[in-house]
N, C-alpha and C. Protein backbone atom coordinates (compact mmCIF):
# COMPACT_ATOMS: atom_id res chain seq x y z
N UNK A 1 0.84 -1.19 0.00
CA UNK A 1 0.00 0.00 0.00
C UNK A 1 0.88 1.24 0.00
N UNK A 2 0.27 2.49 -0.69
CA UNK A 2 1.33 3.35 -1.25
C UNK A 2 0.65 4.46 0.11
N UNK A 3 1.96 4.91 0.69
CA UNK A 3 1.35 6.44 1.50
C UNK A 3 1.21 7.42 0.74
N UNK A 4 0.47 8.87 0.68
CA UNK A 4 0.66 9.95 0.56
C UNK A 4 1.22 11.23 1.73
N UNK A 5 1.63 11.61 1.35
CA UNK A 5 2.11 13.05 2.30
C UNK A 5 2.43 14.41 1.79
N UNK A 6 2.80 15.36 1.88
CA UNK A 6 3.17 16.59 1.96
C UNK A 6 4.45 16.99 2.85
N UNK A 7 6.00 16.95 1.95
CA UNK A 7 6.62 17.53 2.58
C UNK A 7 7.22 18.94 2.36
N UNK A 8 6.95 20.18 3.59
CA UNK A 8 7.19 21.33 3.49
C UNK A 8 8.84 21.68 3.92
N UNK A 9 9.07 23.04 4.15
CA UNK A 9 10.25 23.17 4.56
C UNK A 9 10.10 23.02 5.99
N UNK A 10 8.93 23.02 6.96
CA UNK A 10 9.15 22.82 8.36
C UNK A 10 9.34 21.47 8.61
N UNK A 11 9.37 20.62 7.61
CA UNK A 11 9.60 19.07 7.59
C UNK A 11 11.12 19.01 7.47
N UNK A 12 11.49 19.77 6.52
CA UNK A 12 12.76 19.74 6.08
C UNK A 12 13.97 20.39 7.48
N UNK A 13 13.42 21.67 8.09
CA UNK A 13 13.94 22.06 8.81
C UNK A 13 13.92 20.74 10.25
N UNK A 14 12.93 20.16 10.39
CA UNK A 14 13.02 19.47 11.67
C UNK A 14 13.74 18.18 11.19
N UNK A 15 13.85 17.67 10.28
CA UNK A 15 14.88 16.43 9.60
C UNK A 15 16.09 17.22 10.04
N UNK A 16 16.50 18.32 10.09
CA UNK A 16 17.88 18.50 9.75
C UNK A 16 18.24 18.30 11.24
N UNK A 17 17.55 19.26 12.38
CA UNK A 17 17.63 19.39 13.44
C UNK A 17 17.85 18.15 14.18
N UNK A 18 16.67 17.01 14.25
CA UNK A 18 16.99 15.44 13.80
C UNK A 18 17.92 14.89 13.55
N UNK A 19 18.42 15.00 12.30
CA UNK A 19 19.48 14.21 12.49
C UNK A 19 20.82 15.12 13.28
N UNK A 20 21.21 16.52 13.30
CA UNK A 20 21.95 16.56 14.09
C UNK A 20 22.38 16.03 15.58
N UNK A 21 20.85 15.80 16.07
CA UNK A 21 20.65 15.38 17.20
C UNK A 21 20.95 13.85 17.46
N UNK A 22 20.87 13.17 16.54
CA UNK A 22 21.12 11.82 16.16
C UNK A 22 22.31 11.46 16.02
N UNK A 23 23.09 12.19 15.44
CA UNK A 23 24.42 11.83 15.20
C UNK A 23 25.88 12.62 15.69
N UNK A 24 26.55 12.52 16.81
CA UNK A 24 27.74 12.98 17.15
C UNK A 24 28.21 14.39 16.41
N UNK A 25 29.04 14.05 15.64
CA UNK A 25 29.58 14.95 14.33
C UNK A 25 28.87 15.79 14.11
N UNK A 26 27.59 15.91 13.07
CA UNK A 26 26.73 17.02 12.87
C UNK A 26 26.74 18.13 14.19
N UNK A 27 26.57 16.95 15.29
CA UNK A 27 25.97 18.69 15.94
C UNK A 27 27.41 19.08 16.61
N UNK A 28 28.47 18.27 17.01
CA UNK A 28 29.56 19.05 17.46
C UNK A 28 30.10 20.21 16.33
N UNK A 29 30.30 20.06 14.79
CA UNK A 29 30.30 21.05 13.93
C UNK A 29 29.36 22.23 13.91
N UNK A 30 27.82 21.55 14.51
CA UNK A 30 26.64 22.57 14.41
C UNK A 30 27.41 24.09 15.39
N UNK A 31 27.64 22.81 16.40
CA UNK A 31 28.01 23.93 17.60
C UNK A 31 28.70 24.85 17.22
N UNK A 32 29.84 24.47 16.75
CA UNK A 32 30.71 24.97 16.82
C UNK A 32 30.85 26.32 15.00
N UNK A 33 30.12 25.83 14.55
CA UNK A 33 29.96 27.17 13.35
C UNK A 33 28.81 27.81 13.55
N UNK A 34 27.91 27.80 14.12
CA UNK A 34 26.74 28.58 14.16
C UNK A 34 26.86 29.17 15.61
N UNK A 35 27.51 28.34 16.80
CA UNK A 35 27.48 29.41 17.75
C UNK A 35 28.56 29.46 18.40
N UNK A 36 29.43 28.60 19.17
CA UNK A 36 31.13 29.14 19.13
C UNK A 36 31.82 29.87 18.63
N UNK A 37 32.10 29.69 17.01
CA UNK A 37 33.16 30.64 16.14
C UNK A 37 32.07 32.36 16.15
N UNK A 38 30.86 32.40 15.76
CA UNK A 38 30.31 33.56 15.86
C UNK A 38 30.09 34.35 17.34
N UNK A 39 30.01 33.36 18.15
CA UNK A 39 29.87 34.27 19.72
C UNK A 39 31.49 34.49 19.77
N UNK A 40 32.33 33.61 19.36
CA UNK A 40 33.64 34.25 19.85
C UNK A 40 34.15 35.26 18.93
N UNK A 41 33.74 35.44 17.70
CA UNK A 41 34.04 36.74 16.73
C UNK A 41 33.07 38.22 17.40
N UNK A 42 31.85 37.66 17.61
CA UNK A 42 31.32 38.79 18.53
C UNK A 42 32.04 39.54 19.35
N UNK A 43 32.36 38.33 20.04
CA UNK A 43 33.27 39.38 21.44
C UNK A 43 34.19 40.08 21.34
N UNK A 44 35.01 39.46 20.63
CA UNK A 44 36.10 40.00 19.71
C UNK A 44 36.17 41.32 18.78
N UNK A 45 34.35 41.48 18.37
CA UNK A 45 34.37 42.66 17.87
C UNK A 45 34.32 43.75 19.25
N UNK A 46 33.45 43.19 19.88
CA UNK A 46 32.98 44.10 21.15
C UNK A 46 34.08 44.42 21.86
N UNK A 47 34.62 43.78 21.62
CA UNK A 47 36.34 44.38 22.55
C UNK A 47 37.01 45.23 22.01
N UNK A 48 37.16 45.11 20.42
CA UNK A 48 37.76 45.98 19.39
C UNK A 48 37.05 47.21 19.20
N UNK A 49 35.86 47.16 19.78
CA UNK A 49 34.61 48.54 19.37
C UNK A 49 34.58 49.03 21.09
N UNK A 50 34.65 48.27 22.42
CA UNK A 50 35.07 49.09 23.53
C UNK A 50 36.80 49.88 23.63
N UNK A 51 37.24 48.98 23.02
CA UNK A 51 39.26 49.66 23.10
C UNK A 51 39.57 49.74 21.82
N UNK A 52 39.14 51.11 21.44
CA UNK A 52 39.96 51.11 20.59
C UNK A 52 41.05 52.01 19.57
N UNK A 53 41.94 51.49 18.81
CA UNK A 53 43.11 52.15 18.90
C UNK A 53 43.48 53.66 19.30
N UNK A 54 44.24 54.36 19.70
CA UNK A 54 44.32 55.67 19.39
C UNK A 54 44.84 55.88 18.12
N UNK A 55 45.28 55.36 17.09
CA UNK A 55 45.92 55.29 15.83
C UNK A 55 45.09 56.08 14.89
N UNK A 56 45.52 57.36 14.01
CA UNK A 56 44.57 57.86 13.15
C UNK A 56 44.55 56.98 11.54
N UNK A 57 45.22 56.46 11.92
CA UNK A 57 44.96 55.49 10.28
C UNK A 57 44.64 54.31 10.79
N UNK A 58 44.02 53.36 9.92
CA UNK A 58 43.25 52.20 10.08
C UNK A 58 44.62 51.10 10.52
N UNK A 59 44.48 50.68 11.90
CA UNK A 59 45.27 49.29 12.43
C UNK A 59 45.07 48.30 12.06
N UNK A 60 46.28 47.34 11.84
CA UNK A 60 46.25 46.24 12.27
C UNK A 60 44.74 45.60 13.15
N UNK A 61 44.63 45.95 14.00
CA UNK A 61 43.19 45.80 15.14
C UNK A 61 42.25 46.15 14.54
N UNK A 62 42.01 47.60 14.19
CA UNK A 62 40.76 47.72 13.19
C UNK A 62 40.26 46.54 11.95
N UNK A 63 41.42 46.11 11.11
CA UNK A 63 41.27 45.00 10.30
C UNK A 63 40.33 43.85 11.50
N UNK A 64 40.99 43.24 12.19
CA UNK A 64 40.51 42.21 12.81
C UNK A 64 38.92 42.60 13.41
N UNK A 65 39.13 43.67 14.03
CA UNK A 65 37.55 44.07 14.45
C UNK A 65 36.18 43.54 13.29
N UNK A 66 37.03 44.71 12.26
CA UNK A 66 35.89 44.07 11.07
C UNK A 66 35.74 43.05 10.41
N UNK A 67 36.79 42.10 10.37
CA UNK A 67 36.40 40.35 10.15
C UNK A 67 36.18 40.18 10.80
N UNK A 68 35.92 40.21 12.84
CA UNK A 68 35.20 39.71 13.17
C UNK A 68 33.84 40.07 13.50
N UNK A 69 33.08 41.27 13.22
CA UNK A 69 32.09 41.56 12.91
C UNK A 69 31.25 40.85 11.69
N UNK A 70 32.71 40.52 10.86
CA UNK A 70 31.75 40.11 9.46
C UNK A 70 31.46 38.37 9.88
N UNK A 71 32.23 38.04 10.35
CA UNK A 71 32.08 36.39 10.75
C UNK A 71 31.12 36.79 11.50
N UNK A 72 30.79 37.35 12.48
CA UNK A 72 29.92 37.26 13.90
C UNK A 72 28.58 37.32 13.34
N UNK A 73 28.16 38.10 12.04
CA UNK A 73 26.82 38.17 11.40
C UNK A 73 27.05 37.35 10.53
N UNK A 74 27.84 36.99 9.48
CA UNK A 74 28.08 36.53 8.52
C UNK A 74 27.64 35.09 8.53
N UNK A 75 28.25 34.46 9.69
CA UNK A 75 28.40 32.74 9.50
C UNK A 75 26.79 32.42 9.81
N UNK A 76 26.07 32.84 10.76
CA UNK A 76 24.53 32.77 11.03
C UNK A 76 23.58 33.08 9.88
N UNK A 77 23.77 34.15 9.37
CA UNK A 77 22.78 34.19 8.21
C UNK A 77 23.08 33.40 6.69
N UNK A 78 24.77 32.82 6.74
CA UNK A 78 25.25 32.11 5.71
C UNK A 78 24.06 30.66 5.78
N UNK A 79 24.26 30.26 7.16
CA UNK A 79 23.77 28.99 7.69
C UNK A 79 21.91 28.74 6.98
N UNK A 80 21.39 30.36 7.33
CA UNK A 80 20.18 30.91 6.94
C UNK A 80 19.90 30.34 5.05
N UNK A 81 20.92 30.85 4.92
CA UNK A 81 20.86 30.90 3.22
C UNK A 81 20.61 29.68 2.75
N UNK A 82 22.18 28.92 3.28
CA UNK A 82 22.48 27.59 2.81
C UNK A 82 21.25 26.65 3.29
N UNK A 83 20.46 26.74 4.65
CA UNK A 83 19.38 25.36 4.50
C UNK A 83 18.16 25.67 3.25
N UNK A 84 17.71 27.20 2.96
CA UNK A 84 17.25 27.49 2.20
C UNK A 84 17.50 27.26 0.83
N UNK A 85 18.35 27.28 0.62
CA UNK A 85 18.77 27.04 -0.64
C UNK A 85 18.94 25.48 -1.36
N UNK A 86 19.40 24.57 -0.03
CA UNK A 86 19.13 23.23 -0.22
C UNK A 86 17.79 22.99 -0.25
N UNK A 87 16.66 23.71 0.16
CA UNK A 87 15.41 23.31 0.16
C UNK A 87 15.21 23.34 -1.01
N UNK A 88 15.39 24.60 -1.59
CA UNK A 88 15.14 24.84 -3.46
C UNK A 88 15.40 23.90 -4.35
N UNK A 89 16.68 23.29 -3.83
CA UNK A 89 17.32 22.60 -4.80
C UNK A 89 16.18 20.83 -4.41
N UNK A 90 15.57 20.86 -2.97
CA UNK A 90 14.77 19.96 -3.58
C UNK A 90 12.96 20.00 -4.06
N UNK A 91 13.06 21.01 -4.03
CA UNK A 91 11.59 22.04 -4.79
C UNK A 91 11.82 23.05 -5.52
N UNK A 92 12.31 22.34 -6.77
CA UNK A 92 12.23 23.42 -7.64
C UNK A 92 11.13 24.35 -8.11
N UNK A 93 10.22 23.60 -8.03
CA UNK A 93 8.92 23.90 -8.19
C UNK A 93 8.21 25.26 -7.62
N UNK A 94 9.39 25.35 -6.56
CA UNK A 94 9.07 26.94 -5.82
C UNK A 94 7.76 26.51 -5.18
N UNK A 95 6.71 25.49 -5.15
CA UNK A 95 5.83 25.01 -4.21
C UNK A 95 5.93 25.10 -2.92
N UNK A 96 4.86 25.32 -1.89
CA UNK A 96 4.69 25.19 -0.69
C UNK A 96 5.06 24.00 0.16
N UNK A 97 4.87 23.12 -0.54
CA UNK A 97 5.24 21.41 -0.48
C UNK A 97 5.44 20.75 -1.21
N UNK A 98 6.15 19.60 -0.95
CA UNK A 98 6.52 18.30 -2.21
C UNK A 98 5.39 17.10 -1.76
N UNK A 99 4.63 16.93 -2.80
CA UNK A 99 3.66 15.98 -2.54
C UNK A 99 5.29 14.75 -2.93
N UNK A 100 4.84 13.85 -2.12
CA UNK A 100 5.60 12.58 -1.87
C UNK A 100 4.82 11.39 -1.10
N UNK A 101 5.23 9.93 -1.55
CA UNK A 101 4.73 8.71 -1.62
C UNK A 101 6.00 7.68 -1.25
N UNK A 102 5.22 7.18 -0.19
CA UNK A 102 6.39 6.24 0.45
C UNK A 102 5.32 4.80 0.04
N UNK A 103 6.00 3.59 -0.09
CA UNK A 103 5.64 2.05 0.41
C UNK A 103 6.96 1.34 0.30
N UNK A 104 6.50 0.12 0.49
CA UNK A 104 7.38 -1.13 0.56
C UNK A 104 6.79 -2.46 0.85
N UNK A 105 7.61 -2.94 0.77
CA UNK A 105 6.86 -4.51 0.96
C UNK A 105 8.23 -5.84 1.07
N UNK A 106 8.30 -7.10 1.04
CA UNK A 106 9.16 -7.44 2.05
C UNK A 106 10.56 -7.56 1.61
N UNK A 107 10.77 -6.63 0.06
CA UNK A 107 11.91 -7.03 -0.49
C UNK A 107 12.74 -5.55 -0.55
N UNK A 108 12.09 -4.43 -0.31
CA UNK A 108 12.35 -2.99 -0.47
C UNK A 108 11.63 -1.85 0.24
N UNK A 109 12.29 -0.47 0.36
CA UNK A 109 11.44 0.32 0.53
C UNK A 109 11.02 1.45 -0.67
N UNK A 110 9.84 1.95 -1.31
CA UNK A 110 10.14 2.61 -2.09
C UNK A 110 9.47 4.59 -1.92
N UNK A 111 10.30 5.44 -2.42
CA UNK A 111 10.38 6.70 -2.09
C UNK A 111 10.39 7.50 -3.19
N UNK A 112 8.70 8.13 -3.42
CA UNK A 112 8.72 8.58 -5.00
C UNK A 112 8.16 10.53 -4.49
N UNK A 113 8.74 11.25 -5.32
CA UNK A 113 8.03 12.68 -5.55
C UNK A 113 7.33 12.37 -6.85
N UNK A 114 5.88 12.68 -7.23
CA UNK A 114 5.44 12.68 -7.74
C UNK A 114 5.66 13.34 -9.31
N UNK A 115 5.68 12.87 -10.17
CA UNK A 115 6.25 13.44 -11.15
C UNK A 115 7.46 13.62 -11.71
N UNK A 116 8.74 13.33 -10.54
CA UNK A 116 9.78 14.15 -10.96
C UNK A 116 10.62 12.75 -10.49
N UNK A 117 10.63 11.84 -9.12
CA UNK A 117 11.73 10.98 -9.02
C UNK A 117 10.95 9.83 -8.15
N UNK A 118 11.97 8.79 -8.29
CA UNK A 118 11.42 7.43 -7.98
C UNK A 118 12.85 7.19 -7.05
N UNK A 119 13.35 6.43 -5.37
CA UNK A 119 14.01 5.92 -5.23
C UNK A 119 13.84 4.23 -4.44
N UNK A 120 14.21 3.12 -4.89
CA UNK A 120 14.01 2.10 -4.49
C UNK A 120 15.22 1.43 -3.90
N UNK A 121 15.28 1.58 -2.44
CA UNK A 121 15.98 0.86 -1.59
C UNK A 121 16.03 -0.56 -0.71
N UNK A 122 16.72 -1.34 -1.09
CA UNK A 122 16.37 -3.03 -0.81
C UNK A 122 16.74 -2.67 0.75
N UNK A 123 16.14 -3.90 1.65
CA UNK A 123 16.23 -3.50 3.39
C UNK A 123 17.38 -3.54 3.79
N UNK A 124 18.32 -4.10 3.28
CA UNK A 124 19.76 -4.66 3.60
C UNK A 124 20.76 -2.81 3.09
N UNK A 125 20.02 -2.33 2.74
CA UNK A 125 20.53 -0.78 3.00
C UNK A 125 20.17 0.41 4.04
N UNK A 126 18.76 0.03 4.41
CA UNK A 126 18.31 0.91 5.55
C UNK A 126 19.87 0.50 6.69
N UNK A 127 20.19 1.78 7.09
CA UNK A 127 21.03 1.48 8.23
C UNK A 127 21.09 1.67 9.37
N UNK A 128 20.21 2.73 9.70
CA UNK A 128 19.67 3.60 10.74
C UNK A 128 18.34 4.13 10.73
N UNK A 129 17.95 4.29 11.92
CA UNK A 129 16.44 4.52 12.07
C UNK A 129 16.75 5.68 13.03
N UNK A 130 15.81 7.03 13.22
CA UNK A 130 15.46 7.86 13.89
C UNK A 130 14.23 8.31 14.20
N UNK A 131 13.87 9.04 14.72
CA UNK A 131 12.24 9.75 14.91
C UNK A 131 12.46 10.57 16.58
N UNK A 132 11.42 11.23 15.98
CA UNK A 132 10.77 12.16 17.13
C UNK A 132 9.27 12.44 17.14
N UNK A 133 8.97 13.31 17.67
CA UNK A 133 7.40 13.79 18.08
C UNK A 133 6.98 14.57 16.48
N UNK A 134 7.85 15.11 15.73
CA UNK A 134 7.90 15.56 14.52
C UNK A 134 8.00 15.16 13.24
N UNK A 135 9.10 14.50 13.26
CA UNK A 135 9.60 13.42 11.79
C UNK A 135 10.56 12.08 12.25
N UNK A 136 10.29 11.32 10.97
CA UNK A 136 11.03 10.25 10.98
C UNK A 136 12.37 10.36 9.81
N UNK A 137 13.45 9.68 10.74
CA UNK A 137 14.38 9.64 9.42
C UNK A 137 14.57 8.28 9.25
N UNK A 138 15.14 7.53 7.83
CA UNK A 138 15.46 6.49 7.44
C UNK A 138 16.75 6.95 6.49
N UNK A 139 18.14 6.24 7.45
CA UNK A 139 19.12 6.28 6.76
C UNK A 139 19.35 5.43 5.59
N UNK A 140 19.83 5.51 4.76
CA UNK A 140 20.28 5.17 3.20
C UNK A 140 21.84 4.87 3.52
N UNK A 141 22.55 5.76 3.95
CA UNK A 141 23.62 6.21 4.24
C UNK A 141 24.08 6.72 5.56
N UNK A 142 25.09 7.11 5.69
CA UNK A 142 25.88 7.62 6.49
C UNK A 142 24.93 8.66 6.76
N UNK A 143 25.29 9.80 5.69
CA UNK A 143 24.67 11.16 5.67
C UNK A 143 23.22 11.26 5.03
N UNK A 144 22.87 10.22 4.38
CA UNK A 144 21.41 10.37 3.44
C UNK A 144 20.46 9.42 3.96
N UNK A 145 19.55 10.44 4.02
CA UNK A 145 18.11 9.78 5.05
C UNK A 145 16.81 10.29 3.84
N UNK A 146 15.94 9.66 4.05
CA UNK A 146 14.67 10.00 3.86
C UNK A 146 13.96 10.70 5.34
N UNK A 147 13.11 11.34 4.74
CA UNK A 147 12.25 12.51 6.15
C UNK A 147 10.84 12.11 5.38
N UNK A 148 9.97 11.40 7.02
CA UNK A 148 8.71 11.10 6.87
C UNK A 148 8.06 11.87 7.89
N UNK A 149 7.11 12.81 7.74
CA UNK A 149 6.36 13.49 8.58
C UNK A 149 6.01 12.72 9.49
N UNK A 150 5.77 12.60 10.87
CA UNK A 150 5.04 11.46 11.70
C UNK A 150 3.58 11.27 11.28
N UNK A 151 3.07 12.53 10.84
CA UNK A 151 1.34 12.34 10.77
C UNK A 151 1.13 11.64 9.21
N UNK A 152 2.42 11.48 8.52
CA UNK A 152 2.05 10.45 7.14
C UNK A 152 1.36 9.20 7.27
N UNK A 153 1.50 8.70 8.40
CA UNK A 153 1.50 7.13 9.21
C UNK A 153 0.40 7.50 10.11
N UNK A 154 -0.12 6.13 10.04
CA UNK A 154 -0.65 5.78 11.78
C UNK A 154 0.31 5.48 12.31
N UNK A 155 -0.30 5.08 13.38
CA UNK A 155 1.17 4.39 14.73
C UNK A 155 1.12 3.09 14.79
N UNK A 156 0.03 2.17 14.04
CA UNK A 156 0.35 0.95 13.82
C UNK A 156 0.88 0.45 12.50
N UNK A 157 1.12 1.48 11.46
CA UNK A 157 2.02 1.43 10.23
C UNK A 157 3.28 2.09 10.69
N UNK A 158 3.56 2.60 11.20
CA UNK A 158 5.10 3.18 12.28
C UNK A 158 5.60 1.85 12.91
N UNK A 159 5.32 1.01 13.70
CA UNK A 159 5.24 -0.01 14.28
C UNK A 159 5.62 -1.29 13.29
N UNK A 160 5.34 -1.28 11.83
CA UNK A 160 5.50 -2.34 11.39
C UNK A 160 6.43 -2.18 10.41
N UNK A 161 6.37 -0.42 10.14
CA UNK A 161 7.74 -0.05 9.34
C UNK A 161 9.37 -0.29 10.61
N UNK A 162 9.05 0.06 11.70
CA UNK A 162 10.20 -0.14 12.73
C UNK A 162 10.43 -1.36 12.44
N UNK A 163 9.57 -2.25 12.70
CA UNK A 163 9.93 -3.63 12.79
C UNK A 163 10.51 -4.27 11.50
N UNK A 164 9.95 -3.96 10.22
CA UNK A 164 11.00 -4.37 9.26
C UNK A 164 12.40 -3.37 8.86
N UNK A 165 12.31 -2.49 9.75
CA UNK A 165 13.94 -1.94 9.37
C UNK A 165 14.73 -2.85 10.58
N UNK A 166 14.04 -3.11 11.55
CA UNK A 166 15.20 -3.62 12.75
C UNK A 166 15.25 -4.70 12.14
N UNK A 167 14.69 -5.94 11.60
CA UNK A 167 14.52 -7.20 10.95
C UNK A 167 15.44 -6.91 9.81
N UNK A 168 15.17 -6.61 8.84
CA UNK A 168 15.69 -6.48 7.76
C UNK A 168 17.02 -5.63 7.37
N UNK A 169 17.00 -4.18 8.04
CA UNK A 169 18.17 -3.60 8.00
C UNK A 169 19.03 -4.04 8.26
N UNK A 170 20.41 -3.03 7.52
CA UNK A 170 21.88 -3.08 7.75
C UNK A 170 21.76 -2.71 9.12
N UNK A 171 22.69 -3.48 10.03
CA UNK A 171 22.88 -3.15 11.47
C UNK A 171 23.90 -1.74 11.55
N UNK A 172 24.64 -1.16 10.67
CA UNK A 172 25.40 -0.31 10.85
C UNK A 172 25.86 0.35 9.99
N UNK A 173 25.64 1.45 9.53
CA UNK A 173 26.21 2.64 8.67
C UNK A 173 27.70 2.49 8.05
């Protein structure tokens, strides 16, 4: 039996969040470019904009002030751009949502956008399983998951999709 769903960018945004949360790596990098390197360029400006030079021509220090002003805004709204822009690239369509269609049955799972792509994955590739109160992920890969809204499913088709990824899946990425 074939699902239907609707996936938007608040689907897309909570997959990402998801899997950072899921996996080590992602979010120690998360941390550390979206709010480490920019809170510490902040301060850095704020120190350079409380002391600064008596020099009437532009310092050494002045330089640094303003790269780190430009990192301190820069890397946050880059971050802004870039999930946006990956969204585009998977709605071209400029649509509100990607109508999308999940099934499977005991030899595969299959993962179609309507119109535009078909992907068919045998179980012995699922490698990882995730979810929350929001979305589900199904790893492919390391880094490549499918994102299933939770409300695509009942909770007794959730239940029997778990059970053939733990059965059937790759035990490990």
């Amino acid at each position: 039996m074939a699902y239907e769903y609707d996936l938007t960018f608040k689907d897309y945004l909570s997959a990402q969040k998801l899997y950072r949360h899921h996996r080590k790596w992602p979010q120690v990098t998360y941390l550390f470019w979206v709010w480490i390197l920019p809170l510490s360029f902040g301060i850095l400006a704020l120190v350079g904009i409380a002391f600064p030079t008596k020099s009437d021509n532009i310092s050494p220090w002045t330089s640094w002030v303003l790269i780190a002003v430009w990192f301190a805004i820069g890397i946050p709204l880059f971050r802004v751009y870039q999930l946006r822009k990956c969204w585009k690239a998977l709605n071209p369509t400029k649509a509100k949502s990607i109508s999308a269609e999940l099934e499977w049955n005991n030899e595969q799972i299959i993962s179609s956008v309507k119109n535009r792509s078909e992907g068919r994955f045998f179980w012995s590739t699922i490698c990882d399983y995730a979810e929350d109160e929001k979305i589900v992920l199904i790893f492919i890969r390391k880094k490549q998951f499918l994102f299933i809204p939770r409300e695509a499913l009942n909770e007794v088709t959730w239940k029997e999709l778990r059970m053939l990824i733990s059965t059937n899946g790759s035990p490990s990425c």
